[in-house]
Each structure stands twice: as structure tokens, then as C-alpha cells.
Protein backbone atom coordinates (compact mmCIF):
# COMPACT_ATOMS: atom_id res chain seq x y z
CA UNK A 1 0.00 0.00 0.00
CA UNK A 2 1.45 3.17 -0.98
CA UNK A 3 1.72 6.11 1.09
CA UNK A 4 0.87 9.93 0.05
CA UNK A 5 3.19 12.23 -0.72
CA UNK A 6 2.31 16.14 0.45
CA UNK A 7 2.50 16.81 -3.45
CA UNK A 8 -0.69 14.22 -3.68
CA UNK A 9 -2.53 16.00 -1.26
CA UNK A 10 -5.70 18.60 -2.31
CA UNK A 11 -4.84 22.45 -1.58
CA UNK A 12 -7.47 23.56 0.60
CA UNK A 13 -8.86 26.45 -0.93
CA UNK A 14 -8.32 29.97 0.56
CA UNK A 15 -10.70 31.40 3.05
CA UNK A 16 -12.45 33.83 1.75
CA UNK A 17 -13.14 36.85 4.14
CA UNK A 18 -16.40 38.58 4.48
CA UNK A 19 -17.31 41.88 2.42
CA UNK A 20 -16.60 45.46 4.20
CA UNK A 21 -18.79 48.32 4.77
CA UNK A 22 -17.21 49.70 1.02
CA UNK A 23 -17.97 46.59 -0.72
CA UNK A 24 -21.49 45.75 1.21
CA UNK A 25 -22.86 49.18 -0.12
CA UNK A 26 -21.59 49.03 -3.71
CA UNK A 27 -23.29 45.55 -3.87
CA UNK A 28 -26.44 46.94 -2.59
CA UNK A 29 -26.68 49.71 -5.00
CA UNK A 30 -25.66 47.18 -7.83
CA UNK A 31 -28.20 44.90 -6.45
CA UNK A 32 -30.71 47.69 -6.61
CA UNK A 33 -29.93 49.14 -10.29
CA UNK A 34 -30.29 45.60 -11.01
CA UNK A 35 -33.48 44.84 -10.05
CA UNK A 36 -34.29 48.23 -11.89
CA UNK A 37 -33.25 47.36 -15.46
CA UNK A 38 -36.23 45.79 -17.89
CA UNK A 39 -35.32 41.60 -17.67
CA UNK A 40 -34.55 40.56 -20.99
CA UNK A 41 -36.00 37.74 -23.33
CA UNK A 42 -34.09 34.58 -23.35
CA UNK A 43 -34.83 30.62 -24.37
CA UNK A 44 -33.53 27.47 -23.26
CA UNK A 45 -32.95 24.07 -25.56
CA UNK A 46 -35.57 21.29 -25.03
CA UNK A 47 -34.74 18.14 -26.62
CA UNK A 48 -37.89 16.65 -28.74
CA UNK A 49 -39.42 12.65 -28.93
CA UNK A 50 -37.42 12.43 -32.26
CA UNK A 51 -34.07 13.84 -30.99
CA UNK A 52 -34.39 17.19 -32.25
CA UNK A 53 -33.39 19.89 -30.31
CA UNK A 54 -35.21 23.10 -30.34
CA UNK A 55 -35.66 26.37 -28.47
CA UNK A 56 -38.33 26.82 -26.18
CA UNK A 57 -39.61 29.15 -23.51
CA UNK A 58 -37.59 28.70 -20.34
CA UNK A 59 -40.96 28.96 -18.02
CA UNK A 60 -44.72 27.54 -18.26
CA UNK A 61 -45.79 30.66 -19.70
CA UNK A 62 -45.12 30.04 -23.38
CA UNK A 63 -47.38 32.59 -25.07
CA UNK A 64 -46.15 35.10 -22.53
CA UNK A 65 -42.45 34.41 -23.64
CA UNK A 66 -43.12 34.54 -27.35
CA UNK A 67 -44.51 37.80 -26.74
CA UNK A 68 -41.52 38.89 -25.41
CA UNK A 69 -39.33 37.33 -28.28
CA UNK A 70 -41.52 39.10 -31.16
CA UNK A 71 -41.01 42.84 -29.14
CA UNK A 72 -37.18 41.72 -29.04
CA UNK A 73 -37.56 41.51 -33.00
CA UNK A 74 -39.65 44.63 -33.93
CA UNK A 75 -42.64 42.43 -35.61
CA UNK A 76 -46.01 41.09 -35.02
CA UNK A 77 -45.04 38.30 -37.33
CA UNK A 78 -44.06 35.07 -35.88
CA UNK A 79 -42.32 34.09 -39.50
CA UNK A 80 -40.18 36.80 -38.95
CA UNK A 81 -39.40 36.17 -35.84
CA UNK A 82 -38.42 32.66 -36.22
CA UNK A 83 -36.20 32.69 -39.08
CA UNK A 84 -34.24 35.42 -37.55
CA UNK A 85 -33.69 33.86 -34.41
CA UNK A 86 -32.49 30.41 -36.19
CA UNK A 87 -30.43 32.84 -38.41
CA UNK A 88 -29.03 35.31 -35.01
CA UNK A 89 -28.25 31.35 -33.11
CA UNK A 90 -25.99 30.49 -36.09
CA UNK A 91 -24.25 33.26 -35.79
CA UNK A 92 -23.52 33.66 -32.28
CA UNK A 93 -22.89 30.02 -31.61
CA UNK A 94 -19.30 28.95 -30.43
CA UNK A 95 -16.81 27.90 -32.87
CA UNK A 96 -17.00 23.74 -33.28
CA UNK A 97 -20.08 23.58 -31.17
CA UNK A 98 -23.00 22.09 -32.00
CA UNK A 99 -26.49 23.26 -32.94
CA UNK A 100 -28.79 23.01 -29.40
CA UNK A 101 -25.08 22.85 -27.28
CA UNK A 102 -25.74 25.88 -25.72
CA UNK A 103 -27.94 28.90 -24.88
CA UNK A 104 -26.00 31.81 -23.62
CA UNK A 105 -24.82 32.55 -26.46
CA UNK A 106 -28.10 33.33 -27.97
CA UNK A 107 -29.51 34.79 -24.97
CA UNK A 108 -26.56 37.28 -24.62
CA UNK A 109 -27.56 38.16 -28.38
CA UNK A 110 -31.09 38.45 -27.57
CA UNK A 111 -30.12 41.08 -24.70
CA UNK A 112 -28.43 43.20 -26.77
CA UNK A 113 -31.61 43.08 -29.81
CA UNK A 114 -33.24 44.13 -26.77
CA UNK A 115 -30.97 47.27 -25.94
CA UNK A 116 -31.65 48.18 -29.57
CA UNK A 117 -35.11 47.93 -29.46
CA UNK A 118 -35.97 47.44 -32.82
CA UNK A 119 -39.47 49.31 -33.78
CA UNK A 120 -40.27 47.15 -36.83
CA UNK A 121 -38.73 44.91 -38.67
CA UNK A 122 -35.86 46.56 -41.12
CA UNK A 123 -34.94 47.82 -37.19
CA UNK A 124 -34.91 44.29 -36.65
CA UNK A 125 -33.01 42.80 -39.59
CA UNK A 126 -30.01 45.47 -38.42
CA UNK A 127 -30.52 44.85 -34.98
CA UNK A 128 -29.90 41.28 -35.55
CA UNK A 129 -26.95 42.19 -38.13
CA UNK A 130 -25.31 44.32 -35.07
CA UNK A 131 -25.88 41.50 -32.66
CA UNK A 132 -24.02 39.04 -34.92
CA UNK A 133 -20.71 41.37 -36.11
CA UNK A 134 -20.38 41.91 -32.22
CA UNK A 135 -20.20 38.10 -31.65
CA UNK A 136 -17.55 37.59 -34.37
CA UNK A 137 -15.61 40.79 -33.39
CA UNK A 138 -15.12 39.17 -30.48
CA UNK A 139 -14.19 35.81 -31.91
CA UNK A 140 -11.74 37.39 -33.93
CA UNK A 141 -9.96 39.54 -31.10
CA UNK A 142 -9.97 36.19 -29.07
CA UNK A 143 -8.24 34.45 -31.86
CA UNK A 144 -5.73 37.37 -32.25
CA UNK A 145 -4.91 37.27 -28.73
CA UNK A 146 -4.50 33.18 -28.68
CA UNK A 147 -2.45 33.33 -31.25
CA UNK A 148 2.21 33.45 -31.87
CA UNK A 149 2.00 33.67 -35.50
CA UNK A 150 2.33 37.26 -37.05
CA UNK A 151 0.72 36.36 -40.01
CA UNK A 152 -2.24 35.17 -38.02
CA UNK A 153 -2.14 38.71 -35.69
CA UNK A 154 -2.48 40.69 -38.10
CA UNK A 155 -5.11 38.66 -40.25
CA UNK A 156 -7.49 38.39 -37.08
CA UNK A 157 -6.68 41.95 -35.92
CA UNK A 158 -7.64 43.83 -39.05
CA UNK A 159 -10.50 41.32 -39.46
CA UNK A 160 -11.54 42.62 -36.24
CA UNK A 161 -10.82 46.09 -37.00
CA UNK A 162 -13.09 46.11 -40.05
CA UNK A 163 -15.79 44.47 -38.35
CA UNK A 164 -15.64 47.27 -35.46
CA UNK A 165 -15.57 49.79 -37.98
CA UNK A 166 -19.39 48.33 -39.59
CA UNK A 167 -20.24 47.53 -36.20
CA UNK A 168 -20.10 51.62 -35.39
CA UNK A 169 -21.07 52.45 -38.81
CA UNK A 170 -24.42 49.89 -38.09
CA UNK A 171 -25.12 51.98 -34.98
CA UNK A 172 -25.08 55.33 -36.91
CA UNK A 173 -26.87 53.65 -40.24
CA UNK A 174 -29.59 52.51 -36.95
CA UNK A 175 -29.89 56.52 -35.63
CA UNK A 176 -30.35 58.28 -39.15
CA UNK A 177 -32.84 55.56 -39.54
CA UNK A 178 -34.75 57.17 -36.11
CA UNK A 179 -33.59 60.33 -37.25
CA UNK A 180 -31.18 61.40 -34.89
CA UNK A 181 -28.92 62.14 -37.47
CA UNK A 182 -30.53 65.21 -39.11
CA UNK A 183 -30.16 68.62 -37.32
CA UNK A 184 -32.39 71.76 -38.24
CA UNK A 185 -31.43 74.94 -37.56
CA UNK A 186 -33.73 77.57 -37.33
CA UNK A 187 -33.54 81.47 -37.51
CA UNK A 188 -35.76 83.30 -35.14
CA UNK A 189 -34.11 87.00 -35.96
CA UNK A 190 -32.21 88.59 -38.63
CA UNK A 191 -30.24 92.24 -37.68
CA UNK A 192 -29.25 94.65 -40.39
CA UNK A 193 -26.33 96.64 -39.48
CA UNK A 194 -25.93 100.09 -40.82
CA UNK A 195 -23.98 99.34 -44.41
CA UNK A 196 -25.49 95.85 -44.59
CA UNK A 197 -27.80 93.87 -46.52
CA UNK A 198 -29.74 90.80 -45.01
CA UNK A 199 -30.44 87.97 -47.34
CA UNK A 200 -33.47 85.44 -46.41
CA UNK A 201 -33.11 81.97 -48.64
CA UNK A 202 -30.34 79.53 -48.75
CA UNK A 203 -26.71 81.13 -48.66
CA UNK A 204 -23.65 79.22 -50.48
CA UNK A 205 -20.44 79.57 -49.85
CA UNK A 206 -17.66 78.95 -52.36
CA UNK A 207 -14.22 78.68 -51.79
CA UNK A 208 -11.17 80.24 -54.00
CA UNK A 209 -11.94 77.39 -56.98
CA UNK A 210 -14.62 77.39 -59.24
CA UNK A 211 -17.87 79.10 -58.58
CA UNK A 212 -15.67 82.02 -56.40
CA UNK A 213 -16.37 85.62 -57.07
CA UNK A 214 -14.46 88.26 -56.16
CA UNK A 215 -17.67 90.23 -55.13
CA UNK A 216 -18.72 87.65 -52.58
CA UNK A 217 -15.56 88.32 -50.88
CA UNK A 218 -16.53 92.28 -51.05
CA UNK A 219 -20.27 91.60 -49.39
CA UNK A 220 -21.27 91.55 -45.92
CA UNK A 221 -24.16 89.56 -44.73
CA UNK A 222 -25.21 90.51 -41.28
CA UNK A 223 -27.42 88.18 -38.89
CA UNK A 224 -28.76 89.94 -36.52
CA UNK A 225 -31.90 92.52 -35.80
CA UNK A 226 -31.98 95.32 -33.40
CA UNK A 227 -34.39 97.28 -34.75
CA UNK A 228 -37.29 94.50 -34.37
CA UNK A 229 -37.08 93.85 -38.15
CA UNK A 230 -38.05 90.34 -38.89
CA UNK A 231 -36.65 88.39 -42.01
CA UNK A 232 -39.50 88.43 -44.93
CA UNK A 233 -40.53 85.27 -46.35
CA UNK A 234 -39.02 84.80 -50.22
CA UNK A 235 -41.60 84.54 -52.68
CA UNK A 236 -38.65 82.60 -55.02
CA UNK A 237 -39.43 79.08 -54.81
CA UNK A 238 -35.42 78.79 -55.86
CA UNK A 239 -34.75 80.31 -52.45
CA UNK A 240 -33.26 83.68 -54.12
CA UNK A 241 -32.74 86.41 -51.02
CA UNK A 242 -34.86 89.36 -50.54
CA UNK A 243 -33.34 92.63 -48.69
CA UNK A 244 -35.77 93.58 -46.56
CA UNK A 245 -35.31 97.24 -44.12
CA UNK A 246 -33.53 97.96 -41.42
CA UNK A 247 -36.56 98.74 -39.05
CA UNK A 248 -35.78 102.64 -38.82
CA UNK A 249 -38.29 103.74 -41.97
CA UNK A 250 -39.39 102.99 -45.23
CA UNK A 251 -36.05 104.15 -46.85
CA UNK A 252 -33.93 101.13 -48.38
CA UNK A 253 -30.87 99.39 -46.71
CA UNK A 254 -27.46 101.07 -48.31
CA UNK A 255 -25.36 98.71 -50.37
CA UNK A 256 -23.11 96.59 -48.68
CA UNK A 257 -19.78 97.60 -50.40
CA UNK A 258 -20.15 100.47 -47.93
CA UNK A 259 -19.03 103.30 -50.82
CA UNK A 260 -19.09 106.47 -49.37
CA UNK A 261 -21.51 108.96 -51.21
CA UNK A 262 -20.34 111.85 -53.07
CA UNK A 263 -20.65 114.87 -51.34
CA UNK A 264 -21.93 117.91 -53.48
CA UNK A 265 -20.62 121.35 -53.30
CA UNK A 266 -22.39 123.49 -51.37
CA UNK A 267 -24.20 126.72 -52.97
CA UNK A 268 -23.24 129.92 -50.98
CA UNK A 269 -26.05 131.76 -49.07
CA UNK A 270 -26.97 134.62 -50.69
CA UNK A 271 -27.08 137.76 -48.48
């Protein structure tokens, strides 16, 4: 009978010391945002009579969950739904594994389809697009970091460099599409300085190439009002400006090159 050595013997694992007054608060408040955030759809994989696996709701209420699946979508159609979700599991699933070998994967996707919140379903279709590149971005920094071959740094890390660069560019394709991207600025008063000339329609500016003009470089256009004057709607469908007064009488606005007038010689007074 053989003896054992100290080397055969189990480490007993460290003691682990009970949380401080710092850490017991910071888990409270985590535990508290927590329990704030909107719980997420997710499935689990049931195996079926003929060895098929498949994913089904997690808890007895089935309608309940599909419900939750179709909002994670965008849609009202369960065909939509469906074939997206095979499609997002595909995508997401760990290298070499098998199909029905695991659901995180597919949950973790589903939480971020959530984040999105897709509103219909071309929301969707990116939503699920985003969900995927950010699966295999990560695949491909994982493989660049596991990795002593140069050849094989550099091929995953620019793969994964181009895929962050569409994942961001997905994200801003997703906020023109919601219209986040457009900005409107709008004019509530125009000022006419003395010498100046307002101009209401849309102003180009041209630099020293081809469409330049020496005489745009010789007007001023002013953009303010203290007079009270407000900025006259054009009648030019083309957007062509209108000068409109300087709020001080009906007398027109002086040109802008600012040339002084001519003065005229005086007649003497007669005695």
C-alpha cells in the first residue's frame, strides 16, 4: 500500500473573508440598479421525442415568452421572428459547437436586440446584423490574442478592426434611420447693421476654386436685428434672397460695399 506524498494532497482552498462596509454598499446599489433594469427575453434548448433539439420558452408561460421574443424583434409576425432567431443562433454560436449545445450565447444576443429595441422589422433585420458582427468581433480579437504567428495577428486583428468599424457604422446607419442624425437649424431673428444687406433663402459659400467671385468676398451679410425687423418670407421658390429694411423707416438698406456717397458742393447763401 502506498503512502501519500504532500504533493498528492488537495490544496485547501483559501478562506475567503467577508465583504466590508465599502464593498457591502456598492453591492447593494448594484443589487438595486439591477433589479431596476427591464429583464430581458431569453430561451432554453428542449430536446424533442425524435431527438431534435429546439428552443423553447424557459418557463410555463409560453405565449407570454413569445410575446416577449416578437417585441425583441420589432414584428407582429411570428415568421419573422423565427427565421431570424435560427439565423441570429448560427451566428452567435461557439466555434465547433454544435447546434442546441448551448444557450448563452443566444440569450446574450437576444439582450443586446433588446438594448436596440428594434421598432419594426428593417430595425430588426439590423438589430440582428449588429448582434451578430459583435459576436464575431469578439471571436476574432480572441483568436488574435490566442495566437504566436504574425501572419495570423495581423489577419485576425484587421478582421476585427473592419468588423468594429461596420459595427459603429451599423449603430449610426440605426440613428439616421430614427432620425437622430438630421439637425435643423432655425432662424428666429435677422439684424441689419448700418452698411449691410440681409439675405433670407439659402446662402452658399464657395471657396477660391470654381464658382468664387471676387464680389462675394466684397459683401457683408449681417445676422442679426436690433431694430425689431423680422426676415420676410421669399416669394422665389429657388430660395433667391430678398433685402428687406432695417426697421428705422421705409427708406432702403445702403449697399453693402459700404461706398461712401459723393458729397456735393455746397451753394453759398446769398445775403
Amino acid at each position: 500500500m502506498s503512502r501519500k506524498t504532500k504533493t498528492d494532497q488537495a490544496t485547501p482552498a483559501p478562506k475567503k473573508i467577508d465583504p466590508g462596509p465599502r464593498t457591502r454598499r456598492a453591492i447593494e446599489a448594484a443589487d438595486a440598479a439591477t433589479l431596476s433594469r427591464p429583464m430581458r427575453a431569453y430561451v432554453q434548448w428542449e430536446e424533442m421525442p425524435d431527438g431534435e433539439k429546439v428552443m423553447a420558452s424557459p418557463h410555463a408561460d409560453a405565449a407570454g415568452n413569445g410575446q416577449q421574443m416578437l417585441n425583441a424583434f420589432g414584428t407582429a409576425s411570428s415568421n419573422f421572428m423565427l427565421r431570424n432567431l435560427q439565423s441570429l443562433e448560427a451566428a452567435v454560436r461557439t466555434r465547433n459547437q454544435e447546434h442546441g449545445s448551448e444557450a448563452f450565447s443566444v440569450n446574450a444576443a437576444l439582450a443586446l436586440m433588446e438594448a436596440i429595441g428594434p421598432q419594426d422589422e428593417l430595425e430588426g433585420s439590423l438589430a440582428v446584423q449588429i448582434a451578430s458582427n459583435h459576436a464575431l468581433t469578439m471571436e476574432m480579437l480572441c483568436r488574435a490574442k490566442g495566437t504566436d504567428s504574425v501572419e495570423h495577428l495581423q489577419l485576425y486583428g484587421n478582421m476585427a478592426v473592419k468588423l468594429q468599424r461596420t459595427f459603429t457604422a451599423q449603430i449610426e446607419a440605426l440613428a439616421r434611420m430614427r432620425g437622430k442624425g438630421q439637425q435643423t437649424v432655425r432662424v428666429e431673428h435677422v439684424t441689419v447693421e448700418p452698411g449691410g444687406q440681409a439675405i433670407v433663402g439659402d446662402v452658399h459659400h464657395y471657396g477660391r476654386g470654381a464658382g468664387a467671385s471676387s464680389k462675394n468676398e466684397d459683401q457683408s451679410h449681417a445676422t442679426g436685428n436690433p431694430g425689431g425687423s423680422t426676415a420676410l418670407p421669399s416669394p422665389n421658390p429657388l430660395g433667391a434672397g430678398m433685402p428687406i429694411t432695417s426697421g428705422k423707416g421705409p427708406e432702403a438698406v445702403p449697399h453693402a460695399r459700404r461706398h461712401k456717397p459723393r458729397r456735393t458742393a455746397r451753394k453759398p447763401a446769398r445775403d
